[in-house]
Protein backbone atom coordinates (compact mmCIF):
# COMPACT_ATOMS: atom_id res chain seq x y z
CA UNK A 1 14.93 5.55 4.94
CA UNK A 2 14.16 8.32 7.10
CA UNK A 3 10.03 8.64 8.55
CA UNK A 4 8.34 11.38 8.68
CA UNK A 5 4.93 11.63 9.46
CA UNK A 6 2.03 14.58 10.18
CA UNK A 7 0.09 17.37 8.97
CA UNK A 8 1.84 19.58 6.20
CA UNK A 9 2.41 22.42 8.36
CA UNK A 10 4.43 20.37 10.87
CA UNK A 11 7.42 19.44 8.71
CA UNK A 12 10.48 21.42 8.60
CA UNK A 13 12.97 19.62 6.64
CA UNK A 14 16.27 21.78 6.39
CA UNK A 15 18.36 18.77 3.75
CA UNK A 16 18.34 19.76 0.00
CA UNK A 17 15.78 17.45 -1.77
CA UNK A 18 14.82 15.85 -5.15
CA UNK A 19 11.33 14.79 -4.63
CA UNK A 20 8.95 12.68 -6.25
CA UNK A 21 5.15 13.09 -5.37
CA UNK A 22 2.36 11.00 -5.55
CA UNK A 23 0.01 7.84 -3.45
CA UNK A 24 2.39 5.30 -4.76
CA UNK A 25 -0.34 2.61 -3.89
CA UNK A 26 1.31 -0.71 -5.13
CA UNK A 27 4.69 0.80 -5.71
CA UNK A 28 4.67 -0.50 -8.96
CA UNK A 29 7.80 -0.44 -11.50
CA UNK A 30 6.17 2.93 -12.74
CA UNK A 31 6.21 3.71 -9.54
CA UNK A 32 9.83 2.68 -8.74
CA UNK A 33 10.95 4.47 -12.18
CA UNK A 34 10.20 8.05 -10.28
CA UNK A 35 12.34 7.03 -7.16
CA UNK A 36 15.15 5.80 -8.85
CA UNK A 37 15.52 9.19 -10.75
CA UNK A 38 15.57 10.90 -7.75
CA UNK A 39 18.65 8.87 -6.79
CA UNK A 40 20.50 10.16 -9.13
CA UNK A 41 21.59 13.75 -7.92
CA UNK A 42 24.30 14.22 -5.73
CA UNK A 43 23.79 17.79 -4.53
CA UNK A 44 20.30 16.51 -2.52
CA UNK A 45 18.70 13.88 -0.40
CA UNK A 46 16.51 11.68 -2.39
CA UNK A 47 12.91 11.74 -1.33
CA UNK A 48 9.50 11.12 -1.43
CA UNK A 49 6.58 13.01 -0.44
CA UNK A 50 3.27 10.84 0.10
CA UNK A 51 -0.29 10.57 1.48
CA UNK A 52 -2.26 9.07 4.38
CA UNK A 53 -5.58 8.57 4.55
CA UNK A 54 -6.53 7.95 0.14
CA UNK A 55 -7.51 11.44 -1.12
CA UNK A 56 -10.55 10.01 -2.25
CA UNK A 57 -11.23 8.89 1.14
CA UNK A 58 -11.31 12.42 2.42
CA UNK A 59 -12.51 14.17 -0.73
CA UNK A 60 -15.34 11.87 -1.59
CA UNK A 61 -16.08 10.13 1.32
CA UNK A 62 -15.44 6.73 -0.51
CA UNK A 63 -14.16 3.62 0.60
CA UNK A 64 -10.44 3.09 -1.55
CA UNK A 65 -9.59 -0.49 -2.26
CA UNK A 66 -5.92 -0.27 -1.46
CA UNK A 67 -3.30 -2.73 -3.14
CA UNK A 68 -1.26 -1.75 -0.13
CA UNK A 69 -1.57 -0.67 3.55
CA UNK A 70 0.73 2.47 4.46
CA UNK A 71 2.64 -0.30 6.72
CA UNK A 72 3.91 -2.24 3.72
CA UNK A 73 3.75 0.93 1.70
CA UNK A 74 6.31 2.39 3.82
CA UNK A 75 8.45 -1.46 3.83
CA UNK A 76 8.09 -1.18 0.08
CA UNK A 77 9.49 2.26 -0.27
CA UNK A 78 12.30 1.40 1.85
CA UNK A 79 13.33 -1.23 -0.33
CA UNK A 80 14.25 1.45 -2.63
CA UNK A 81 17.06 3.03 -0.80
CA UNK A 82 15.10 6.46 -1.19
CA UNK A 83 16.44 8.69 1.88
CA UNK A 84 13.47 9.90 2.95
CA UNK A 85 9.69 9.62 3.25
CA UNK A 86 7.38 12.41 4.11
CA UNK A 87 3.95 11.04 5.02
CA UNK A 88 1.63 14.07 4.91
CA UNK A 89 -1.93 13.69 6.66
CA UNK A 90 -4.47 14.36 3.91
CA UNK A 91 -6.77 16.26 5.34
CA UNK A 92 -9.60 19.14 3.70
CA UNK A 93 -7.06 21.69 4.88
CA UNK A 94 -4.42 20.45 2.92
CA UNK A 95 -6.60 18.95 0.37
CA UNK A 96 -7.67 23.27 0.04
CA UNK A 97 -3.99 24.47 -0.70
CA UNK A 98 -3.80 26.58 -3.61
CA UNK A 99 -1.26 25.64 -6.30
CA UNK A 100 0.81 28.41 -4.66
CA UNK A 101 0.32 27.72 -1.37
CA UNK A 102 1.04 23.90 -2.08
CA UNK A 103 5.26 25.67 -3.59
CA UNK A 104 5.16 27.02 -1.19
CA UNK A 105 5.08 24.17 1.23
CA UNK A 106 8.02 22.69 -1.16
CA UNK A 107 10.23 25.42 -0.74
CA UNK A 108 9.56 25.70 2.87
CA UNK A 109 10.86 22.36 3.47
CA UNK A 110 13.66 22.91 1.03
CA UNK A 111 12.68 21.55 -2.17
CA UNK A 112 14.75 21.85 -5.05
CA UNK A 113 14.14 19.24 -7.90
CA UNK A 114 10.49 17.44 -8.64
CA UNK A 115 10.75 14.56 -10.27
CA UNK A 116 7.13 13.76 -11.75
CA UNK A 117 5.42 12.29 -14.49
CA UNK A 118 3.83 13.76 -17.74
CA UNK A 119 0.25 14.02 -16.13
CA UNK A 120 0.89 15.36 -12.40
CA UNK A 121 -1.14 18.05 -10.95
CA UNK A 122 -1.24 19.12 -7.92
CA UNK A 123 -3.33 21.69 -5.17
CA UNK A 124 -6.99 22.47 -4.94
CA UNK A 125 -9.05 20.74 -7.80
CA UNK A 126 -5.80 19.95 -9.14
CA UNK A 127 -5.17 23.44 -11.02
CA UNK A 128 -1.53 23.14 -10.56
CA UNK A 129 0.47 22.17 -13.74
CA UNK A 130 4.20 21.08 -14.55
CA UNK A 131 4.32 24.78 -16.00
CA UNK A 132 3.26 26.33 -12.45
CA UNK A 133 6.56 23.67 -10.68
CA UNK A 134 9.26 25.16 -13.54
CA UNK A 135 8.35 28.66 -11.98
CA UNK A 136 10.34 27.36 -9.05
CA UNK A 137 11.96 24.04 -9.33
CA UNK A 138 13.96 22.46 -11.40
CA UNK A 139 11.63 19.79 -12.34
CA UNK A 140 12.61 16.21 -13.81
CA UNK A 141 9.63 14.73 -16.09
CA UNK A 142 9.66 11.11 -16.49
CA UNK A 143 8.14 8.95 -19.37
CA UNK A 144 5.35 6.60 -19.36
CA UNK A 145 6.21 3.45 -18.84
CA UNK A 146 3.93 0.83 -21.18
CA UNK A 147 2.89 -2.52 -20.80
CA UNK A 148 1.11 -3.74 -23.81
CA UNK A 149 0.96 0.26 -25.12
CA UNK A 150 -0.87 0.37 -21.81
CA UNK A 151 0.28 3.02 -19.56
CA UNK A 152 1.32 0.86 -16.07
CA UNK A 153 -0.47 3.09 -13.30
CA UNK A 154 -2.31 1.66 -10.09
CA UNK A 155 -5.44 1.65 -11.95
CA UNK A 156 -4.12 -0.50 -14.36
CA UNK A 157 -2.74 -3.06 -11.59
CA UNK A 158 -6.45 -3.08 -10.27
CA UNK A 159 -8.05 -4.04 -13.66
CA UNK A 160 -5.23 -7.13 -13.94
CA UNK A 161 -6.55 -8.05 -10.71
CA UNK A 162 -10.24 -7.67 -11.48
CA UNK A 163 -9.49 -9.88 -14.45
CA UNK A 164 -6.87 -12.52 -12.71
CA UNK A 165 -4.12 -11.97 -14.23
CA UNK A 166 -1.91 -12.46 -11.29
CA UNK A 167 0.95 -12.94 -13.32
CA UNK A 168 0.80 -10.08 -15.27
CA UNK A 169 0.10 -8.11 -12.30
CA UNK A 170 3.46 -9.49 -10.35
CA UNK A 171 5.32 -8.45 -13.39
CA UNK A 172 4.03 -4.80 -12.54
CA UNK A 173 4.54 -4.94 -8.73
CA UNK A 174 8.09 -7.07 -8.72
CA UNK A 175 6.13 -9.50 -6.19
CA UNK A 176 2.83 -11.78 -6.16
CA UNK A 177 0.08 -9.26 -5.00
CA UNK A 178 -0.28 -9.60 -1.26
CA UNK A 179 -3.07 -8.69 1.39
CA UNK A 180 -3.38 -9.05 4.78
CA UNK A 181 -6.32 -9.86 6.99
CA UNK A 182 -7.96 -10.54 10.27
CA UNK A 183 -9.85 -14.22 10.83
CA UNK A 184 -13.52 -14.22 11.79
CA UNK A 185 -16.21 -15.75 12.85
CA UNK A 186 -17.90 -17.47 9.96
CA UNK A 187 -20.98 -19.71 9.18
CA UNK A 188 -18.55 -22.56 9.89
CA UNK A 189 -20.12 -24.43 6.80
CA UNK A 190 -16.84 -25.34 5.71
CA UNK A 191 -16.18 -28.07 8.64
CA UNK A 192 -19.35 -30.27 7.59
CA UNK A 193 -17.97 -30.13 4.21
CA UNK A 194 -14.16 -31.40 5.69
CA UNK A 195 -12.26 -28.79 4.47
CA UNK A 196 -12.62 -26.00 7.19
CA UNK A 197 -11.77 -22.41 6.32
CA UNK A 198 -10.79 -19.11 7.83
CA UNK A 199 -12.99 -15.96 7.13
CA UNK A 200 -11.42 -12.75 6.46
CA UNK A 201 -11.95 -9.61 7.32
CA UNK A 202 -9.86 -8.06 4.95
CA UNK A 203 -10.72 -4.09 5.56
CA UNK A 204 -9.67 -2.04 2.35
CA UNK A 205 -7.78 -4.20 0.40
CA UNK A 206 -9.00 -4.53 -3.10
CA UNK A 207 -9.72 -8.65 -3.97
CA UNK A 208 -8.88 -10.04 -7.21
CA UNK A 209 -11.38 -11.49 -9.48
CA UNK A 210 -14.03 -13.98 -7.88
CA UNK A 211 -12.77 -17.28 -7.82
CA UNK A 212 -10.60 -20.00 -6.12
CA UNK A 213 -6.89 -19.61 -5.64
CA UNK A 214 -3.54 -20.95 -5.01
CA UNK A 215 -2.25 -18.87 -2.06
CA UNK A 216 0.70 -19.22 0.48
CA UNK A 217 -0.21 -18.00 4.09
CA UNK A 218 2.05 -16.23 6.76
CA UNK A 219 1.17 -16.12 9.85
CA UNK A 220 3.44 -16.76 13.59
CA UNK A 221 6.89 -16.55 10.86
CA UNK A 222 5.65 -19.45 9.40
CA UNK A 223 4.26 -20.08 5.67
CA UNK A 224 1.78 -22.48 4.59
CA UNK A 225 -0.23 -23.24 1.14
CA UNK A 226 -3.57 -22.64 1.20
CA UNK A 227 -6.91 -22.39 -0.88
CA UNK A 228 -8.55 -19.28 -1.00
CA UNK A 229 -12.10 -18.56 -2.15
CA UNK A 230 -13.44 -15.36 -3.17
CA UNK A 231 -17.20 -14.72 -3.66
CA UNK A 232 -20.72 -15.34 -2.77
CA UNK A 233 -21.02 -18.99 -1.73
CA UNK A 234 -23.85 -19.34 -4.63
CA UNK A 235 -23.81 -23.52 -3.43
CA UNK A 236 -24.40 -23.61 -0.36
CA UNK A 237 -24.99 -20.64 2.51
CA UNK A 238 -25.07 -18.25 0.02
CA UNK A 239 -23.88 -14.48 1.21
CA UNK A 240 -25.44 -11.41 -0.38
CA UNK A 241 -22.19 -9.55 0.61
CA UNK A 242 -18.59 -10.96 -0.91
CA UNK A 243 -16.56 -13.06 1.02
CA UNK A 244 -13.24 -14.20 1.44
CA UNK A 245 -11.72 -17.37 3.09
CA UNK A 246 -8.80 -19.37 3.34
CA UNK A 247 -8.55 -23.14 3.43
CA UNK A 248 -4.57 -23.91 5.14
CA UNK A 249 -3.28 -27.02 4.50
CA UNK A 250 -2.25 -28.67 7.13
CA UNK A 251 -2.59 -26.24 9.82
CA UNK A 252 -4.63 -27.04 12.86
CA UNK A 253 -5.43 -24.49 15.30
CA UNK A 254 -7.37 -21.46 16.92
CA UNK A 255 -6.71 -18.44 14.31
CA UNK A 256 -9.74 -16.03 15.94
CA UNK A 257 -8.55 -12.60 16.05
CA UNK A 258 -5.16 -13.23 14.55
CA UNK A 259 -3.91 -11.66 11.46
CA UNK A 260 -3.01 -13.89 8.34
CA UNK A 261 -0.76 -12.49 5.35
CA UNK A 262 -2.08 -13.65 2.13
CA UNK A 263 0.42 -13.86 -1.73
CA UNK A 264 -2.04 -14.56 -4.31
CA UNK A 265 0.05 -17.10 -6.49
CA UNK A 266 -2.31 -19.02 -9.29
CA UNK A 267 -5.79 -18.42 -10.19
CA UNK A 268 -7.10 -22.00 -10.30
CA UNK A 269 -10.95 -21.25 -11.47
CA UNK A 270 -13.52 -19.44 -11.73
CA UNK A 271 -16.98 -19.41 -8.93
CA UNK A 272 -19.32 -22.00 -9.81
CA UNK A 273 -22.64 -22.67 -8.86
CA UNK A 274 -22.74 -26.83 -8.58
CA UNK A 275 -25.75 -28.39 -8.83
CA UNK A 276 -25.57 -30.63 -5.57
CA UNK A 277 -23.42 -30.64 -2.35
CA UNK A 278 -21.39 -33.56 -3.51
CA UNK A 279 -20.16 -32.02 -6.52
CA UNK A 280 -18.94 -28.92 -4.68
CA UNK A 281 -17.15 -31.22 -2.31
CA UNK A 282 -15.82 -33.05 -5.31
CA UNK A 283 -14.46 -29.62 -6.76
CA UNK A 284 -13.22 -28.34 -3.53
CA UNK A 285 -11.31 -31.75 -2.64
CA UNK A 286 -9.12 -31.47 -6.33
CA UNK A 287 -8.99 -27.51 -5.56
CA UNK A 288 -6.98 -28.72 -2.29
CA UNK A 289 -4.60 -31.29 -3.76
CA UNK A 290 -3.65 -28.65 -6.54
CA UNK A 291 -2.98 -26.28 -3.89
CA UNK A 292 -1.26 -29.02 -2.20
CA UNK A 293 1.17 -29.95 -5.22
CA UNK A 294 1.81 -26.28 -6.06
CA UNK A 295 3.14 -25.74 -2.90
CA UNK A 296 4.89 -28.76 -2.70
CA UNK A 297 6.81 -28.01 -5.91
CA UNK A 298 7.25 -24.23 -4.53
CA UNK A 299 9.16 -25.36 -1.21
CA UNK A 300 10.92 -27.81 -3.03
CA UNK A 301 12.46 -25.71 -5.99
């Protein structure tokens, strides 16, 4: 897969292309449905035209909780086979483009099939409608794909999440939902306890629904099982903002500063508020040896 990357007005593609358009956060199968169809033309270069920072980033000055970085955005799309990637920089100036102005963009980099879905619109306040594309393209509409007569979109990813439904969720994605983080200084309450963890900062990634988990952790091309906790501490050393940390089994080592790879695998329970120190311990201990036995079994099958 070809790279390109920068503002709108600095591309200049000259190769025939079927395009599909969109964030493509996740890269679900919905996702992967568009892509493949533009495979499937011989008379262009298969393509993909997508966007970097969020639009609602730029537009509404919000914080987007990504499912994926542009980094494994971009290894995910390659995985596809698509030919090439056009990575515009969403900025107000092209966020301004009139529905016109955004064809003609297309055309200038030599545009010639849009593959989309029913509901795409495109240019300022998104006034641009599959009508406005057949004025110029030949354009490709592809069906909804359903999950439970549930339309699988991004959104839809992120409520599976929200709920823990990790398995539904990997269905949707083709792989266990995966985030990435740097460790930080923490409170360090987890060493008194005996089970010391790593804090993450984990930037924009959305987290899954509070709780404990069963997680495998990359780091130095290694992996390793771990626990991983996501909430408010509500025992002991209670946070008012959420946190996220990672017990590694059997690891020992400095991990300040370095950056972990997280695959959510099993959502093991819920967070609890215990009534004393020694039942949290209690809890955490048989959170650990599950953690410990999943991954054993994982390794070994």
């Amino acid at each position: 897969m070809k790279i390109f990357k920068g503002k709108f007005n600095e591309f200049n593609n000259l190769e025939p292309l079927t395009i599909t358009i969109g964030n493509f956060d996740g890269v679900h199968v919905g996702h992967q449905a568009l892509i493949a169809e533009t495979k499937k033309y011989q008379d262009t270069k298969s393509a993909i035209l997508t966007f970097h920072p969020h639009p609602l980033i730029v537009l509404r000055d919000v914080s987007y909780q990504q499912l994926t970085s542009l980094e494994q955005k971009l290894k995910l799309l390659k995985q596809t086979a698509v030919e090439f990637c056009f990575v515009v920089e969403f900025n107000q100036q092209f966020a301004n483009l009139s529905p016109l102005e955004f064809i003609e963009f297309l055309e200038k980099n030599n545009v010639k099939r849009v593959v989309i879905g029913n509901d795409f619109r495109f240019g300022a306040y998104a006034k641009g409608t599959v009508a406005n594309l057949k004025e110029h393209f030949e354009v490709v509409i592809v069906e909804d794909i359903l999950k439970n007569q549930i339309r699988i979109s991004t959104t839809y990813v992120k409520d599976l999440l929200y709920s823990g439904n990790l398995e539904l969720a990997k269905e949707l994605l083709k792989k266990d939902y995966e985030i990435e983080g740097v460790v930080i200084h923490g409170d360090k309450v987890g060493r008194t306890l005996g089970m010391p963890t790593a804090n993450l900062d984990v930037n924009n990634y959305l987290l899954p629904k509070n709780g404990v988990y069963y997680v495998t952790v990359e780091y130095a091309n290694k992996t390793y099982g771990g626990a991983f906790n996501i909430g408010y501490n509500p025992t002991i050393n209670y946070s008012p903002t959420k946190r996220a940390e990672v017990h590694i089994l059997d690891f020992n080592g400095q991990l300040y500063g370095e950056k972990l790879g997280i695959n959510f695998k099993k959502f093991l329970r819920p967070e609890l508020k215990f009534k004393s120190k020694a039942e949290l311990v209690k809890a955490l201990e048989h959170d650990i040896l599950t953690c410990k036995r999943l991954f054993k079994t994982e390794i070994e099958s």
